[in-house]
C-alpha atoms as a PDB file:
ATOM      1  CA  UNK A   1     -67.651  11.865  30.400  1.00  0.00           C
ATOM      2  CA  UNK A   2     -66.749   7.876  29.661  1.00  0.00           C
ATOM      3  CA  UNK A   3     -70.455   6.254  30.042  1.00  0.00           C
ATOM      4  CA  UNK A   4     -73.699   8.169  29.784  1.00  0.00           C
ATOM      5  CA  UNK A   5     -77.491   6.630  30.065  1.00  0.00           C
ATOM      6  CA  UNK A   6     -80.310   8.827  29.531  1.00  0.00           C
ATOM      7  CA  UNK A   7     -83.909   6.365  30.070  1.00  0.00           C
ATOM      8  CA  UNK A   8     -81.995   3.030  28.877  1.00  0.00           C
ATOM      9  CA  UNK A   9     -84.359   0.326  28.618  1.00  0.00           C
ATOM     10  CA  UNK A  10     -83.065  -3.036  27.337  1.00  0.00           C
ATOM     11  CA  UNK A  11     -85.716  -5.716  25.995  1.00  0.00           C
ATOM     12  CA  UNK A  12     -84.515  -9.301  25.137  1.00  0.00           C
ATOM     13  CA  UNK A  13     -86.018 -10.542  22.173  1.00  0.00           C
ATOM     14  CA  UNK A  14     -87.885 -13.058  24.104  1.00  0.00           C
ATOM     15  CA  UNK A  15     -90.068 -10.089  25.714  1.00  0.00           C
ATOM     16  CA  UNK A  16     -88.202  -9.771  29.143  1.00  0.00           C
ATOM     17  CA  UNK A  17     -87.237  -6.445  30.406  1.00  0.00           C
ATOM     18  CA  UNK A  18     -83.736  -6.391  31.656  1.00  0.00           C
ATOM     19  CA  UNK A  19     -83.737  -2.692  31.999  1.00  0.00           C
ATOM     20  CA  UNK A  20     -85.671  -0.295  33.003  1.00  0.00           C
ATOM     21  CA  UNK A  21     -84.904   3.629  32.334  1.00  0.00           C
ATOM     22  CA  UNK A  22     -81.695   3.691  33.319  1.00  0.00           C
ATOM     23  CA  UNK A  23     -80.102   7.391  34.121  1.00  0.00           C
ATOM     24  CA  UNK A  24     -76.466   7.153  35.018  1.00  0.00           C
ATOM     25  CA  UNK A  25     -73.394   8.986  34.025  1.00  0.00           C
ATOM     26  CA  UNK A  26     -69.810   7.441  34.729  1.00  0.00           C
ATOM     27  CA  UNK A  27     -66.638  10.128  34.257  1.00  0.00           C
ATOM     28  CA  UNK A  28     -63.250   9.749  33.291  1.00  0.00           C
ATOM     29  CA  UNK A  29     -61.498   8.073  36.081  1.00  0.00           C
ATOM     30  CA  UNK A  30     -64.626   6.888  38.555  1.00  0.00           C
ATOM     31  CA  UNK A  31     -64.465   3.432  39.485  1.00  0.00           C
ATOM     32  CA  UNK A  32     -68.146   1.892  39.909  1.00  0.00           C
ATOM     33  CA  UNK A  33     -69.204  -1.205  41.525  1.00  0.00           C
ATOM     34  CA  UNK A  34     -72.930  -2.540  40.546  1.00  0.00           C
ATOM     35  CA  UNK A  35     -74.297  -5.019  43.138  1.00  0.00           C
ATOM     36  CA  UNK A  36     -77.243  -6.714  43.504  1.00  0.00           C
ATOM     37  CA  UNK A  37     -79.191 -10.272  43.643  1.00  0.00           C
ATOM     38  CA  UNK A  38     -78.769 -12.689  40.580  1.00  0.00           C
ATOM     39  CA  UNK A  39     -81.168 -12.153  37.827  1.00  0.00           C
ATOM     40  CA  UNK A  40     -81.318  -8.042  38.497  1.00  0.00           C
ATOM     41  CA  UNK A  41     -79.991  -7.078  35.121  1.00  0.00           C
ATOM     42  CA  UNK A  42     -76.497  -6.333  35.966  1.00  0.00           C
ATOM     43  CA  UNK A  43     -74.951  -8.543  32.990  1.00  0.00           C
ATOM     44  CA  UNK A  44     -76.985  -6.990  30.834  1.00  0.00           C
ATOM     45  CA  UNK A  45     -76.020  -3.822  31.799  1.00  0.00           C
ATOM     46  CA  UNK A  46     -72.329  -4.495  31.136  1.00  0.00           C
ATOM     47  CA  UNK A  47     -73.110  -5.960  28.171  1.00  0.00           C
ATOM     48  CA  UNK A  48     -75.143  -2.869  26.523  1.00  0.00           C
ATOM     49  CA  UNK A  49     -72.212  -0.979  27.806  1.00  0.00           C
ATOM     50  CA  UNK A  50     -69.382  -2.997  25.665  1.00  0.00           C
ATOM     51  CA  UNK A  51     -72.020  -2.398  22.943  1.00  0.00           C
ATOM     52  CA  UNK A  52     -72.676  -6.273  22.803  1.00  0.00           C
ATOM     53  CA  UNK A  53     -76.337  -5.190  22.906  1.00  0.00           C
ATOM     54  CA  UNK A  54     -78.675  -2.361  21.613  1.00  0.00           C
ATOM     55  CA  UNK A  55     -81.045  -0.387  24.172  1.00  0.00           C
ATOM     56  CA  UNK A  56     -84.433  -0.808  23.245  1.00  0.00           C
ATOM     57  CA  UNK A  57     -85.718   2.675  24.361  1.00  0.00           C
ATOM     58  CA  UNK A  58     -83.125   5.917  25.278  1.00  0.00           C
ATOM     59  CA  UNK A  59     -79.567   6.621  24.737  1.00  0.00           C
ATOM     60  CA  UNK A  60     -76.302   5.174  25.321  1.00  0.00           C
ATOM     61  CA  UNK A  61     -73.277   7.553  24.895  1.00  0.00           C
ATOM     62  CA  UNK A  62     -69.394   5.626  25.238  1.00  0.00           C
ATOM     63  CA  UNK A  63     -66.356   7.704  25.271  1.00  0.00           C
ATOM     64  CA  UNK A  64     -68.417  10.485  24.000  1.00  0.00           C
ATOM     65  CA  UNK A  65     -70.350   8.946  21.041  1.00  0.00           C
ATOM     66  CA  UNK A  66     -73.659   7.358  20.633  1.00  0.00           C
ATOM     67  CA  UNK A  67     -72.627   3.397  19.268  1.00  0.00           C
ATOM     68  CA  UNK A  68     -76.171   3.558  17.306  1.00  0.00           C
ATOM     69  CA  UNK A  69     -75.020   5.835  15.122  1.00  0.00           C
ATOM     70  CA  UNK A  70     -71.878   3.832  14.106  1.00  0.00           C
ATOM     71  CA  UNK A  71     -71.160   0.881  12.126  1.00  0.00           C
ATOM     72  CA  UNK A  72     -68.622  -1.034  10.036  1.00  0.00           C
ATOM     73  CA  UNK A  73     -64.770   0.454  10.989  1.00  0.00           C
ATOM     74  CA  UNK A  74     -66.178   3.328  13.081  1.00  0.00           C
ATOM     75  CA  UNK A  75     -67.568   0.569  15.223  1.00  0.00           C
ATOM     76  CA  UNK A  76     -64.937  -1.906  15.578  1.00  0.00           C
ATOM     77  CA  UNK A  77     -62.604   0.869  16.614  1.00  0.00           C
ATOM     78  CA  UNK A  78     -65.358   1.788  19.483  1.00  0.00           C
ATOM     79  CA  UNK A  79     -65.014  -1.682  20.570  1.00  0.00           C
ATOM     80  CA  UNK A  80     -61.071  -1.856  20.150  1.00  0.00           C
ATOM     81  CA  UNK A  81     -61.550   0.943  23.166  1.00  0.00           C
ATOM     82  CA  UNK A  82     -63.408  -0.853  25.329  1.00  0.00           C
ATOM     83  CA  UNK A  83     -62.122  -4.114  27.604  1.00  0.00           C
ATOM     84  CA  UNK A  84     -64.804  -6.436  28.728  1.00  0.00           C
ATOM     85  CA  UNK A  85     -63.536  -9.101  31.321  1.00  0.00           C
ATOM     86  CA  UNK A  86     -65.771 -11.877  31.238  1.00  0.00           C
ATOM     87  CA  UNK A  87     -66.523 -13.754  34.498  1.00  0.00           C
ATOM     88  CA  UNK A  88     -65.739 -16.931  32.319  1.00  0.00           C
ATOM     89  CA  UNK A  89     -63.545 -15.916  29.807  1.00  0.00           C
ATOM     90  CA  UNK A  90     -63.563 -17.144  26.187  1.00  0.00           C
ATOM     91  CA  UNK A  91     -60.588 -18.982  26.139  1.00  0.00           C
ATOM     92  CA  UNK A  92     -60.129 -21.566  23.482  1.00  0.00           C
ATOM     93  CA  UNK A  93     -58.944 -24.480  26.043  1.00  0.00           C
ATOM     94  CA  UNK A  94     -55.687 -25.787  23.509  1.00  0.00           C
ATOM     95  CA  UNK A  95     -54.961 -22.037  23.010  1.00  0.00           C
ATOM     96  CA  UNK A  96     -51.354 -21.143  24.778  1.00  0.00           C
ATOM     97  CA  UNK A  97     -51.863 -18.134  27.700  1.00  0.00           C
ATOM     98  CA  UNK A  98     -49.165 -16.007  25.718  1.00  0.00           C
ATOM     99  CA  UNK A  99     -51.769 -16.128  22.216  1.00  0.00           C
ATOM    100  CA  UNK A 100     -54.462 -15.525  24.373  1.00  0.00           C
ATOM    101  CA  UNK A 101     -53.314 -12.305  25.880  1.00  0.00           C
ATOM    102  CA  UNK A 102     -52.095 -10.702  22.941  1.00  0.00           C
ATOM    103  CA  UNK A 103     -55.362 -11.342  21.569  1.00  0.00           C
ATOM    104  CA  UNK A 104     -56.188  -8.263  23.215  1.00  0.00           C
ATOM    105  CA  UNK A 105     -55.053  -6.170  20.647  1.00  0.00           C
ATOM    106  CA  UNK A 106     -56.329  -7.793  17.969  1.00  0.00           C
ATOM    107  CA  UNK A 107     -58.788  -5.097  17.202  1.00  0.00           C
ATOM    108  CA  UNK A 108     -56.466  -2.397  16.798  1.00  0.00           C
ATOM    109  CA  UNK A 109     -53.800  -4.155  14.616  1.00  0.00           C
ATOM    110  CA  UNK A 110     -53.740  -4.962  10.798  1.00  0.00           C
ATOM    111  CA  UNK A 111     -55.276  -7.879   9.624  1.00  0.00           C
ATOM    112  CA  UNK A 112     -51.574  -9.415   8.625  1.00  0.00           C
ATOM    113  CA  UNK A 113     -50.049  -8.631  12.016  1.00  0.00           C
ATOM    114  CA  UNK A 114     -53.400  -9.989  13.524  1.00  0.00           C
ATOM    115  CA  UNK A 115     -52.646 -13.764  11.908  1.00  0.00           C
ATOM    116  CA  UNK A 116     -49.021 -13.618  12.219  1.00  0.00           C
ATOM    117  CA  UNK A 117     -49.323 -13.609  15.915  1.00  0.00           C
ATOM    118  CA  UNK A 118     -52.124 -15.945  16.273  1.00  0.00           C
ATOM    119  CA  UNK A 119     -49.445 -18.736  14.836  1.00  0.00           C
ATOM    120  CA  UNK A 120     -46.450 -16.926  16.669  1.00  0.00           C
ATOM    121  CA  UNK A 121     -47.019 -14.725  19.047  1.00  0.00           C
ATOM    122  CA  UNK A 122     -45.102 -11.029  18.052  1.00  0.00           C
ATOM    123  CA  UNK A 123     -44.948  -9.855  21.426  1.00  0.00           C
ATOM    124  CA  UNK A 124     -44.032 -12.189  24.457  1.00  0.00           C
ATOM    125  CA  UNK A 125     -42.513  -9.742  26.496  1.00  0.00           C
ATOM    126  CA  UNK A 126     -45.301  -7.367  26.302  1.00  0.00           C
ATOM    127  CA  UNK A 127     -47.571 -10.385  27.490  1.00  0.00           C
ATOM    128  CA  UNK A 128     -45.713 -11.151  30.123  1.00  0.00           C
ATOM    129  CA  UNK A 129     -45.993  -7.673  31.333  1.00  0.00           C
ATOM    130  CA  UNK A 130     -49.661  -8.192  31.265  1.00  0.00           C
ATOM    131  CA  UNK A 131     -49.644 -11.006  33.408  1.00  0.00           C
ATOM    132  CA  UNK A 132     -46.955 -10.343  35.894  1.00  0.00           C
ATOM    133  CA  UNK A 133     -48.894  -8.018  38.310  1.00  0.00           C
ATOM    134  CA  UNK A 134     -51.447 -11.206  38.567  1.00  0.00           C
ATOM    135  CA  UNK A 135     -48.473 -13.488  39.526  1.00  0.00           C
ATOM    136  CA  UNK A 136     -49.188 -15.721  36.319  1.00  0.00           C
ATOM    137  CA  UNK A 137     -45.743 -15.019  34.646  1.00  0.00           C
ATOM    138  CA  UNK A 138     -44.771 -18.144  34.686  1.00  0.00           C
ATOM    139  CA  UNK A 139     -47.851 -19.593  32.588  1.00  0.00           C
ATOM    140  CA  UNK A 140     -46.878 -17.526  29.353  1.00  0.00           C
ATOM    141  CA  UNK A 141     -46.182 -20.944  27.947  1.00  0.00           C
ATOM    142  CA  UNK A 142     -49.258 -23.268  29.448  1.00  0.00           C
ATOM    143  CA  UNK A 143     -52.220 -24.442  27.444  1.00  0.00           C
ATOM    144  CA  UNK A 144     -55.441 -22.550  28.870  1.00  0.00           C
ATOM    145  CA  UNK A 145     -57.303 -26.314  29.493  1.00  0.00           C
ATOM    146  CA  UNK A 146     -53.610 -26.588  31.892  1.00  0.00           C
ATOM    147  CA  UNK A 147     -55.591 -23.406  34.156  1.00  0.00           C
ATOM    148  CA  UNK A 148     -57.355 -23.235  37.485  1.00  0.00           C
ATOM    149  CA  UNK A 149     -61.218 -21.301  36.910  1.00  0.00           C
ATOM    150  CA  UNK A 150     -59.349 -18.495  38.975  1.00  0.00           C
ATOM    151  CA  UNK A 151     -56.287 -18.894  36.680  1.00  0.00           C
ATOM    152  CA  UNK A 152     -58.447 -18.602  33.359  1.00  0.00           C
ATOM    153  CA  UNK A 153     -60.189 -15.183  35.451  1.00  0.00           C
ATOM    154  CA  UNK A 154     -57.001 -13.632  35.775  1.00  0.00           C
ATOM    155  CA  UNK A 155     -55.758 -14.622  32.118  1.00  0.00           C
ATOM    156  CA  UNK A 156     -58.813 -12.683  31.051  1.00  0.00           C
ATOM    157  CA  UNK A 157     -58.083  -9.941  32.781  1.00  0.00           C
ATOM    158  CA  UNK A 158     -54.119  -9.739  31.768  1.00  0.00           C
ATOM    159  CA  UNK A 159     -55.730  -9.809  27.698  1.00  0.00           C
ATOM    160  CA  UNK A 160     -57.884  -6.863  28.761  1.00  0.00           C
ATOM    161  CA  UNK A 161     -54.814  -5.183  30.403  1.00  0.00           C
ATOM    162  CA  UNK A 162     -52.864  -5.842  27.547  1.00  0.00           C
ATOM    163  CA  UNK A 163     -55.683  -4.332  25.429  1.00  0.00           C
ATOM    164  CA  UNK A 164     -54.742  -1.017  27.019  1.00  0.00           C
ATOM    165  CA  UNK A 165     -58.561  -0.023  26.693  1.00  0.00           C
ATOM    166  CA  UNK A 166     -59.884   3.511  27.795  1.00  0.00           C
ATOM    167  CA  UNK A 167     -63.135   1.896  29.409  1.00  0.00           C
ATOM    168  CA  UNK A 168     -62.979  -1.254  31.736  1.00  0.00           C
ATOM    169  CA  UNK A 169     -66.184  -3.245  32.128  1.00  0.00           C
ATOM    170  CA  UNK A 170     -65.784  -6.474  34.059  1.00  0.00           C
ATOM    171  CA  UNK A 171     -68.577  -8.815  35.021  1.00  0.00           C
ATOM    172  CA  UNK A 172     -67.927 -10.812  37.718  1.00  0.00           C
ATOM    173  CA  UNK A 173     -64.318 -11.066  37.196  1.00  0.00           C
ATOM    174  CA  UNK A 174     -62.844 -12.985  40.860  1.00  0.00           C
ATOM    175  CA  UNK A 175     -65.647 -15.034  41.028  1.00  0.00           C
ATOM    176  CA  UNK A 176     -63.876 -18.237  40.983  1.00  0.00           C
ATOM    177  CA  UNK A 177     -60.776 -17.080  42.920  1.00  0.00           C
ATOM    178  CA  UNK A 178     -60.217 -17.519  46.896  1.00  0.00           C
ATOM    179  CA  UNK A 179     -60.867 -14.308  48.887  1.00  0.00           C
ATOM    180  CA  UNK A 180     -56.921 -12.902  49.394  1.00  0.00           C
ATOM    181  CA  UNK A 181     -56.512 -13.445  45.517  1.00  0.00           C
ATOM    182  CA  UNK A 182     -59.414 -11.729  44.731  1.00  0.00           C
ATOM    183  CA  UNK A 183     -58.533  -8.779  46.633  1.00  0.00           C
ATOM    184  CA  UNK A 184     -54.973  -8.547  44.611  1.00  0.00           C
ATOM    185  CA  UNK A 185     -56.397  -9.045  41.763  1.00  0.00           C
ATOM    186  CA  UNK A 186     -59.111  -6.220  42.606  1.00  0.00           C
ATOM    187  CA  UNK A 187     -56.293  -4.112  44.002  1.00  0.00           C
ATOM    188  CA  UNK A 188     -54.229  -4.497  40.594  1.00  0.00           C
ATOM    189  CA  UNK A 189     -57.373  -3.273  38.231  1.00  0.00           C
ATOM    190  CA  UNK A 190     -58.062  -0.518  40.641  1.00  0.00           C
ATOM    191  CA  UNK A 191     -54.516   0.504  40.492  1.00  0.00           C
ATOM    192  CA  UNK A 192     -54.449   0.067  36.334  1.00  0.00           C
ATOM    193  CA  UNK A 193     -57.616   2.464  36.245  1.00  0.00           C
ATOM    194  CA  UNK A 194     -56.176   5.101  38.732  1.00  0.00           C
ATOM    195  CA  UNK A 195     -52.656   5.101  36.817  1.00  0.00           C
ATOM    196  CA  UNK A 196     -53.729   5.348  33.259  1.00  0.00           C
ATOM    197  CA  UNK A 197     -56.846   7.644  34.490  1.00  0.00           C
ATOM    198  CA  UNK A 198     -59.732   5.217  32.286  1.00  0.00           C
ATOM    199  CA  UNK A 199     -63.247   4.382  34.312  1.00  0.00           C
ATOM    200  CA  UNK A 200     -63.620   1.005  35.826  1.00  0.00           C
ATOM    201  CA  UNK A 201     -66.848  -0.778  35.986  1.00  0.00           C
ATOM    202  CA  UNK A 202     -67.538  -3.740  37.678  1.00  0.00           C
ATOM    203  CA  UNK A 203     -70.663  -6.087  38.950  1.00  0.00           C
ATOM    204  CA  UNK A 204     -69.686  -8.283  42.072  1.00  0.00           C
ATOM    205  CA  UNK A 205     -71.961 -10.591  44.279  1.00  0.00           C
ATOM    206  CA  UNK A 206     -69.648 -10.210  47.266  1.00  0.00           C
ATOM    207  CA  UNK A 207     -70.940  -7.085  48.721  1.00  0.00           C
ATOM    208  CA  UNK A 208     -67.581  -6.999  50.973  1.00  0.00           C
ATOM    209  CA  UNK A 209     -65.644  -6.488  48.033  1.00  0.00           C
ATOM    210  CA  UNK A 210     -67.478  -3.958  46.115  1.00  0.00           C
ATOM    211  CA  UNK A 211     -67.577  -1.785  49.231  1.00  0.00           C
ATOM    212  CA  UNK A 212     -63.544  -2.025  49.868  1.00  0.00           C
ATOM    213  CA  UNK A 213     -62.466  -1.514  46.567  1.00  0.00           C
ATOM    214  CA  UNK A 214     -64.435   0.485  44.560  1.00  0.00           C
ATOM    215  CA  UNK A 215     -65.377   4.193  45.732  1.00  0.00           C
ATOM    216  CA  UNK A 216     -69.042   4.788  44.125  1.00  0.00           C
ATOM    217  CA  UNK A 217     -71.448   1.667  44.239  1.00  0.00           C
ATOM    218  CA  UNK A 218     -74.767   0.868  42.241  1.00  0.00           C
ATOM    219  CA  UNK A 219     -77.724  -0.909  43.296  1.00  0.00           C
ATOM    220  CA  UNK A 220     -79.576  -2.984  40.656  1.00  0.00           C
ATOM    221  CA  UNK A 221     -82.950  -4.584  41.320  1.00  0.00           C
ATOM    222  CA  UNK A 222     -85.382  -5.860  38.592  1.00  0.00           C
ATOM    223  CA  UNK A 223     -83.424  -3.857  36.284  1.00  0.00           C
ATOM    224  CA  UNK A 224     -83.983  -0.550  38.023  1.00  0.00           C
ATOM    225  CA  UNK A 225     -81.078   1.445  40.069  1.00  0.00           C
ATOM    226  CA  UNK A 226     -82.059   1.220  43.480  1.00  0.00           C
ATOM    227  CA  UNK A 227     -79.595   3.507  44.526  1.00  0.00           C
ATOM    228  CA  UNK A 228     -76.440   5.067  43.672  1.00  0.00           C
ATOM    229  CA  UNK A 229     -74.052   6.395  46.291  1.00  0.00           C
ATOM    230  CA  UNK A 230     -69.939   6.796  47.588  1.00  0.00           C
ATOM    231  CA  UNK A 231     -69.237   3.401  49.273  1.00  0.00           C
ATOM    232  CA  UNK A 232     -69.105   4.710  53.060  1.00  0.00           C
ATOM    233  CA  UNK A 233     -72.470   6.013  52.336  1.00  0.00           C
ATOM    234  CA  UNK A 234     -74.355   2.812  51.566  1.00  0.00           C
ATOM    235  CA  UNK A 235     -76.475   1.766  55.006  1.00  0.00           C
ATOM    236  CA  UNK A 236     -77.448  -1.585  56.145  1.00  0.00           C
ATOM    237  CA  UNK A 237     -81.057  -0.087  55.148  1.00  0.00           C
ATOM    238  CA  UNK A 238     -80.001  -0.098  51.410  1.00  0.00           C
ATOM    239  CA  UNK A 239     -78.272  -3.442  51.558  1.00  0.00           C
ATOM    240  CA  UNK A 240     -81.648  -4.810  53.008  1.00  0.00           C
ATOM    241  CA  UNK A 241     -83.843  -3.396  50.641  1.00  0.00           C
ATOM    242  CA  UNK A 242     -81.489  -4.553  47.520  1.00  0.00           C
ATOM    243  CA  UNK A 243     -81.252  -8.384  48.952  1.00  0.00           C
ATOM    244  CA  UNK A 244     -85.090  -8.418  50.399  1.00  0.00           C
ATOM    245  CA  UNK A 245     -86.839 -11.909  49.728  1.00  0.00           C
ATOM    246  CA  UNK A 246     -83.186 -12.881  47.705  1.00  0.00           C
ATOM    247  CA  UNK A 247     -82.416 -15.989  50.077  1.00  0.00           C
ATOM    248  CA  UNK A 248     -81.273 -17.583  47.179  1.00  0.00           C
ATOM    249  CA  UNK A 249     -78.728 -15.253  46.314  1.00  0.00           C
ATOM    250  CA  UNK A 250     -77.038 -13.895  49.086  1.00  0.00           C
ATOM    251  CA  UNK A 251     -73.740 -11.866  48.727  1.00  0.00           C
ATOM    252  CA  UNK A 252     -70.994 -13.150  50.600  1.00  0.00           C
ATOM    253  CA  UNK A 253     -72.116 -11.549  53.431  1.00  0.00           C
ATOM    254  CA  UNK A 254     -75.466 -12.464  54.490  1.00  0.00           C
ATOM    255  CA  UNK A 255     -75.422  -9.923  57.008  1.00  0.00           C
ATOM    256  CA  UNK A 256     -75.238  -6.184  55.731  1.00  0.00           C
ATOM    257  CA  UNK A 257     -73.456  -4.861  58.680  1.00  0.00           C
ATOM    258  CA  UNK A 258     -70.633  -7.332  57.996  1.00  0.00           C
ATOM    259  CA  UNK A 259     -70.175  -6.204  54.777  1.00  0.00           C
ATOM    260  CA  UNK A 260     -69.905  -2.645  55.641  1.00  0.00           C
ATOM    261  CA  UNK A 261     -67.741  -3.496  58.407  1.00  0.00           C
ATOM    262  CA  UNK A 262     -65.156  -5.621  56.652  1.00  0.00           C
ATOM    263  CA  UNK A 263     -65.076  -2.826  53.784  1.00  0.00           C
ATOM    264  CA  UNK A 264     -62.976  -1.033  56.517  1.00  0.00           C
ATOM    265  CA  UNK A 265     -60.176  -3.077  57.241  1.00  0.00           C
ATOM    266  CA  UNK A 266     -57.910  -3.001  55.186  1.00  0.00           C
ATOM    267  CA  UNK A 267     -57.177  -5.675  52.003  1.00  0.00           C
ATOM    268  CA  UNK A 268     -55.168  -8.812  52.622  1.00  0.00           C
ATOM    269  CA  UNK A 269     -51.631  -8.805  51.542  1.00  0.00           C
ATOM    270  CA  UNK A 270     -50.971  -9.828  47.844  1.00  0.00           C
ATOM    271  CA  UNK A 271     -50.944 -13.751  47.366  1.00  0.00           C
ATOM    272  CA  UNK A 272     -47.976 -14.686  45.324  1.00  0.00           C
END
């Protein structure tokens, strides 16, 4: 089992309650979409879950141990295990795309190797590997503040790739890409997860795109799992009751039916 939650709560220091006893278990190979509106808790679910946060109450199990219990090396090689795609990705903006991507493996080389390649990068072709399924090839060489928002997504995503992790967690990640690129670049991290057999994770406001592309979907409302279900399963009854009184944060789809309808045809072909 990759991901295991038994009661998770998750306080902010601040007092807010992100989460709210959380049960959820995520094997080897299941790729999981969490949807719901803005503000429901699904960041900080991702973000407990690349062990950038602590539950407050419960336990957290990753790739079979409990993070609390680690620290120092043991911990740090946890986190060389897991990729977290970031819906804005930290990307130093003078940084070149090839450094940036073999940053990805910073956490599981030597110190040495780690600064060698930050001045000159040890690995080009192996970076260009990473980015070639996302059709950015031909930025190994660009400066990141020389990137598109959708551009700087999918560089984020070719680090993780690179990374070779054995849990993907992505929030957000095609938010600022048109709707046929966001499908490819969907279609390439399902196809990653399926060939190297890790667990994919994802939160996504368009609905449409959960439903198409990722098998087993999540609810998340007020920090509390509305529902949990295979994709063909979830009914214009759960979509309401997810989105209910959320007109300011409608998924692409403002109508539920849509949504479910457009998860069956089938995805645009790849941009290039």
């Amino acid at each position: 089992m990759t991901v295991r939650l038994d009661g998770v709560g998750l306080t902010h220091p601040g007092g807010f309650q992100a989460l709210h006893d959380i049960d959820l278990s995520i094997n080897q190979g299941e790729r999981v979409a969490i949807i719901g509106p803005s503000g429901a808790g699904k960041t900080s679910l991702l973000r407990l879950l690349g062990t950038g946060l602590a539950p407050s109450t419960g336990q957290l199990h990753l790739l079979g141990v409990d993070p609390a219990t680690l620290k120092g090396q043991a911990l740090r090689r946890l986190r060389a295990r897991i990729g977290l795609i970031h819906q804005s990705p930290p990307l130093p903006p003078r940084q070149r795309v090839v450094t940036a991507v073999l940053a990805g493996r910073l956490g599981q080389w030597s110190l040495l190797r780690s600064l060698i390649s930050l001045c000159y990068p040890l690995d080009s072709a192996g970076a260009r590997a990473a980015l070639e399924p996302l059709d950015l090839q031909d930025k190994l060489f660009a400066r990141c503040d020389q990137l598109s928002g959708g551009q700087l997504q999918r560089v984020g995503i070719a680090r993780v790739l690179y990374q070779r992790a054995d849990l993907l967690l992505a929030d957000e990640p095609v938010s600022a890409m048109d709707p046929v690129l966001a499908d490819h670049t969907l279609n390439v991290l399902g196809k990653v997860a399926a060939e190297r057999q890790i667990s994919l994770v994802a939160s996504l406001h368009a609905v449409d795109l959960a439903l198409r592309h990722f098998p087993r979907i999540i609810g998340l409302r007020a920090g509390r799992v509305l529902f949990d279900l295979p994709a063909e399963r979830v009914s214009q009854a759960e979509l309401d009751q997810l989105y209910s009184n959320d007109s300011f944060n409608e998924p692409v789809f403002a109508d539920p039916v849509s949504a479910i309808a457009a998860a069956s045809l089938e995805a645009p072909r790849r941009c290039t």
